[in-house]
Protein backbone atom coordinates (compact mmCIF):
# COMPACT_ATOMS: atom_id res chain seq x y z
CA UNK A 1 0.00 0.00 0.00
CA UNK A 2 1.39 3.23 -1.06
CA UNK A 3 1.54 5.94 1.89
CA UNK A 4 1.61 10.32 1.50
CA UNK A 5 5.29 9.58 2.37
CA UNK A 6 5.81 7.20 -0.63
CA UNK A 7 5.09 9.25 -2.87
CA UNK A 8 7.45 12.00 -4.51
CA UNK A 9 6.48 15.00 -4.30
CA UNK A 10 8.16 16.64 -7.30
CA UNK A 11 7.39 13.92 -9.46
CA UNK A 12 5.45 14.47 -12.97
CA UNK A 13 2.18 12.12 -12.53
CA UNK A 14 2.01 13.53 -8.85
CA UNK A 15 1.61 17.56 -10.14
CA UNK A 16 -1.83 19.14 -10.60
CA UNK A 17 -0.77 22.02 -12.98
CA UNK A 18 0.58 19.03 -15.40
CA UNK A 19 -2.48 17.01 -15.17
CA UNK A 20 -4.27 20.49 -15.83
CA UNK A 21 -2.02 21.81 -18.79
CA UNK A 22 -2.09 18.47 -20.61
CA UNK A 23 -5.85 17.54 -19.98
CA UNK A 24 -6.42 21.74 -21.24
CA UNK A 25 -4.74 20.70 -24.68
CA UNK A 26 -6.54 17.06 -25.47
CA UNK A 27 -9.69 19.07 -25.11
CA UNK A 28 -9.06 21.69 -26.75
CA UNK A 29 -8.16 19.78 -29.41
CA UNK A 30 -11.06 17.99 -29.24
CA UNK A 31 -13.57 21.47 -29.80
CA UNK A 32 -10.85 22.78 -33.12
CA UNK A 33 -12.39 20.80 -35.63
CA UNK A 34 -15.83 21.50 -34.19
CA UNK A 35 -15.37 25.37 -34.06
CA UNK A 36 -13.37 25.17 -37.24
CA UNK A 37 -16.53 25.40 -39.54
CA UNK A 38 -18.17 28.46 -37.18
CA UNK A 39 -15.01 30.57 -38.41
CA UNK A 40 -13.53 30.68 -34.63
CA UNK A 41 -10.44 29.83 -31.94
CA UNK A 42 -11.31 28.50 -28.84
CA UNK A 43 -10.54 31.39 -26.86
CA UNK A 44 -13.00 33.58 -29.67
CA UNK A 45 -15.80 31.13 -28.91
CA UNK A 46 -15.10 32.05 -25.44
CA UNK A 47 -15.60 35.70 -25.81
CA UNK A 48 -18.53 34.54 -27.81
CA UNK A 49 -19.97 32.73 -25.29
CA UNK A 50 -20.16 35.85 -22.87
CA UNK A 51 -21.56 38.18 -25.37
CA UNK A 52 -24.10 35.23 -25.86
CA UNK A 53 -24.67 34.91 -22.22
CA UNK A 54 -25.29 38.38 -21.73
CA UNK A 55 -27.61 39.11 -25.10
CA UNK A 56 -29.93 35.71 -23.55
CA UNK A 57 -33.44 36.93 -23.27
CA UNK A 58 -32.67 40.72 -23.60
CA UNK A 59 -33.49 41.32 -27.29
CA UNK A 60 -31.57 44.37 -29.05
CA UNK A 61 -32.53 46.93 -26.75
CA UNK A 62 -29.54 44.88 -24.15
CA UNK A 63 -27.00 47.23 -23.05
CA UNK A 64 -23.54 46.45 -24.83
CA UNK A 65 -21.07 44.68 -22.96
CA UNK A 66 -18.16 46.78 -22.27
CA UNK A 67 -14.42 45.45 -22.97
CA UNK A 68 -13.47 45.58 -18.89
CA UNK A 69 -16.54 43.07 -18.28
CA UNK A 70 -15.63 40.39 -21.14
CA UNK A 71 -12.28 40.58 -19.73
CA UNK A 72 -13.09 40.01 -16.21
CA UNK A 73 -15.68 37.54 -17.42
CA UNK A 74 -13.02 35.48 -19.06
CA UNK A 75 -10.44 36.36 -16.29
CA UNK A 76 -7.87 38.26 -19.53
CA UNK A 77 -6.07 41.00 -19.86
CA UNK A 78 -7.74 44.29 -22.33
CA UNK A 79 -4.59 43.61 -24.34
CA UNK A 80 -5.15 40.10 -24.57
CA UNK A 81 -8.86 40.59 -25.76
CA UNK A 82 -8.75 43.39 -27.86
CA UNK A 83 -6.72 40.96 -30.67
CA UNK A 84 -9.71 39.06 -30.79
CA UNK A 85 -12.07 41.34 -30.49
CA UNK A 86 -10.56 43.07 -34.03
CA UNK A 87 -10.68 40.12 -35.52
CA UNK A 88 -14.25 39.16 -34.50
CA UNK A 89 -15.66 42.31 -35.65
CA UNK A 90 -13.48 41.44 -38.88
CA UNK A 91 -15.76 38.47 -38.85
CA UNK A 92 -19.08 40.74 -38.63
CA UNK A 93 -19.71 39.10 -35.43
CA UNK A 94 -19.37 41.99 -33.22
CA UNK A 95 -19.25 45.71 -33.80
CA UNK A 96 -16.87 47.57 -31.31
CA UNK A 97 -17.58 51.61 -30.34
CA UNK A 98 -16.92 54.43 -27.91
CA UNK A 99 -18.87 54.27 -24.89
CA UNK A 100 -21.25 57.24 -25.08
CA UNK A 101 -20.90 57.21 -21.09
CA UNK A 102 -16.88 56.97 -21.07
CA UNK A 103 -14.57 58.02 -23.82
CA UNK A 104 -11.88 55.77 -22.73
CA UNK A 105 -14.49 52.31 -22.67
CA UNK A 106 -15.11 50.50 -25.45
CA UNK A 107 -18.65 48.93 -25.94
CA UNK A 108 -19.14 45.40 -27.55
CA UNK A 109 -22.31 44.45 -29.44
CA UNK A 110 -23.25 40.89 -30.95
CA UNK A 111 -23.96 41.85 -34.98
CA UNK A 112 -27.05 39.86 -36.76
CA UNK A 113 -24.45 37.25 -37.77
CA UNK A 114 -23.02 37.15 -34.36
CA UNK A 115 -26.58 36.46 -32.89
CA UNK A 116 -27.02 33.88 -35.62
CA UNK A 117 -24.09 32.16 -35.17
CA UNK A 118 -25.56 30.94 -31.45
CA UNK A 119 -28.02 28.83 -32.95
CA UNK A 120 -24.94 26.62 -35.19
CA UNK A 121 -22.93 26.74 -31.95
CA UNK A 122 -25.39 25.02 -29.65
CA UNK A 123 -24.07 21.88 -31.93
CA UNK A 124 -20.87 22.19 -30.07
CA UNK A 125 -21.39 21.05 -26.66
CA UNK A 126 -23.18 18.17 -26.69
CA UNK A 127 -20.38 17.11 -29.64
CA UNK A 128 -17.74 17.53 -27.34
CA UNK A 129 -19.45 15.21 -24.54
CA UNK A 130 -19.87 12.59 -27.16
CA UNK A 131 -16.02 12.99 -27.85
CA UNK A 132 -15.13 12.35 -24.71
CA UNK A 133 -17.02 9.83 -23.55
CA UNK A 134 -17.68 11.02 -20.09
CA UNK A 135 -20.81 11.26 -18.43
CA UNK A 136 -22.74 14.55 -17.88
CA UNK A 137 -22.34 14.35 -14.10
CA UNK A 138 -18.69 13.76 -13.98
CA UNK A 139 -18.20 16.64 -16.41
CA UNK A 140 -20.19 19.06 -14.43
CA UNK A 141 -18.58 17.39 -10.80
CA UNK A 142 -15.20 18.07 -12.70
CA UNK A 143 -16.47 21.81 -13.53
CA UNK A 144 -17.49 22.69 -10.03
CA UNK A 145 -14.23 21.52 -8.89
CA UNK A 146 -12.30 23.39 -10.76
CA UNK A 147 -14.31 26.76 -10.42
CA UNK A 148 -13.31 25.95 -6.46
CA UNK A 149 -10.11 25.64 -7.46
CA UNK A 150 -10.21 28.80 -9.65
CA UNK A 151 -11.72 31.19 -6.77
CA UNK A 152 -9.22 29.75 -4.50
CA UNK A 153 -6.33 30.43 -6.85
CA UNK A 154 -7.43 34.13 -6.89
CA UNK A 155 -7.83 34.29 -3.37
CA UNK A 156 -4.20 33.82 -3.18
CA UNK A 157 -3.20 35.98 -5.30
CA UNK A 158 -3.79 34.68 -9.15
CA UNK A 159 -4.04 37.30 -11.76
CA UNK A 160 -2.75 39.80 -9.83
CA UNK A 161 -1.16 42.92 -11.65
């Protein structure tokens, strides 16, 4: 029987930010091919998603969502975002403009095409269950668990600038 003291603790198999970084590849991997024909990354189906989230059940008259709240949504940087927002709105998926409130914020809005494109993309997650074979309630188990381990990585200090 293999004790706490048995095991190594600098070796590969026994660290959690390996099992993380190799088990954030294989899926990613897994959602290219399906995001491949919707014209986006993985991290641009992300910013997706949250301009999705926050359109649901609002209509057009929805406030736009401003840069600083994707970005604190998806835990990035502005600098990191704004890439992807250009290219998005190269996509006609978005349109970007001046906040009429503050000069220096920049307001997001899904496009007709960007709105559209929700309907092809709720293909994608039930395609990427069926990839992986897992069940529904170890995927979501697995998701709480990390979103613990998430908030308590920012307690300590995560993503601090």
């Amino acid at each position: 029987m293999t004790t706490v003291q048995d095991l190594d603790p600098l070796a590969l198999e026994q660290q959690v930010c390996f099992a993380l970084a190799v088990t954030n590849r294989a899926v990613l991997a897994v959602y290219r091919p399906l995001l491949e024909p919707l014209g986006l990354t993985h991290p641009q189906y992300l910013v997706m998603l949250a301009l999705w989230d926050h359109q649901k059940g609002a209509g057009a008259d929805k406030p736009p969502m401003a840069v600083k709240q994707i970005a604190d949504a998806l835990q990035l940087d502005s600098a990191t975002l704004s890439p992807m927002l250009k290219r998005l709105e190269g996509l006609g998926l978005i349109t970007r403009t001046r906040s009429v409130t503050d000069e220096r914020a920049v307001d997001v809005r899904l496009t007709d095409a960007g709105m559209a494109l929700r309907t092809r993309a709720l293909e994608i997650p039930p395609a990427v269950v069926e990839r992986l074979g897992v069940d529904l309630s170890e995927l979501a188990h697995l998701r709480e668990v990390l979103t613990r381990i998430n908030v308590a990585a920012l307690s300590a200090g995560a993503l601090q600038t």
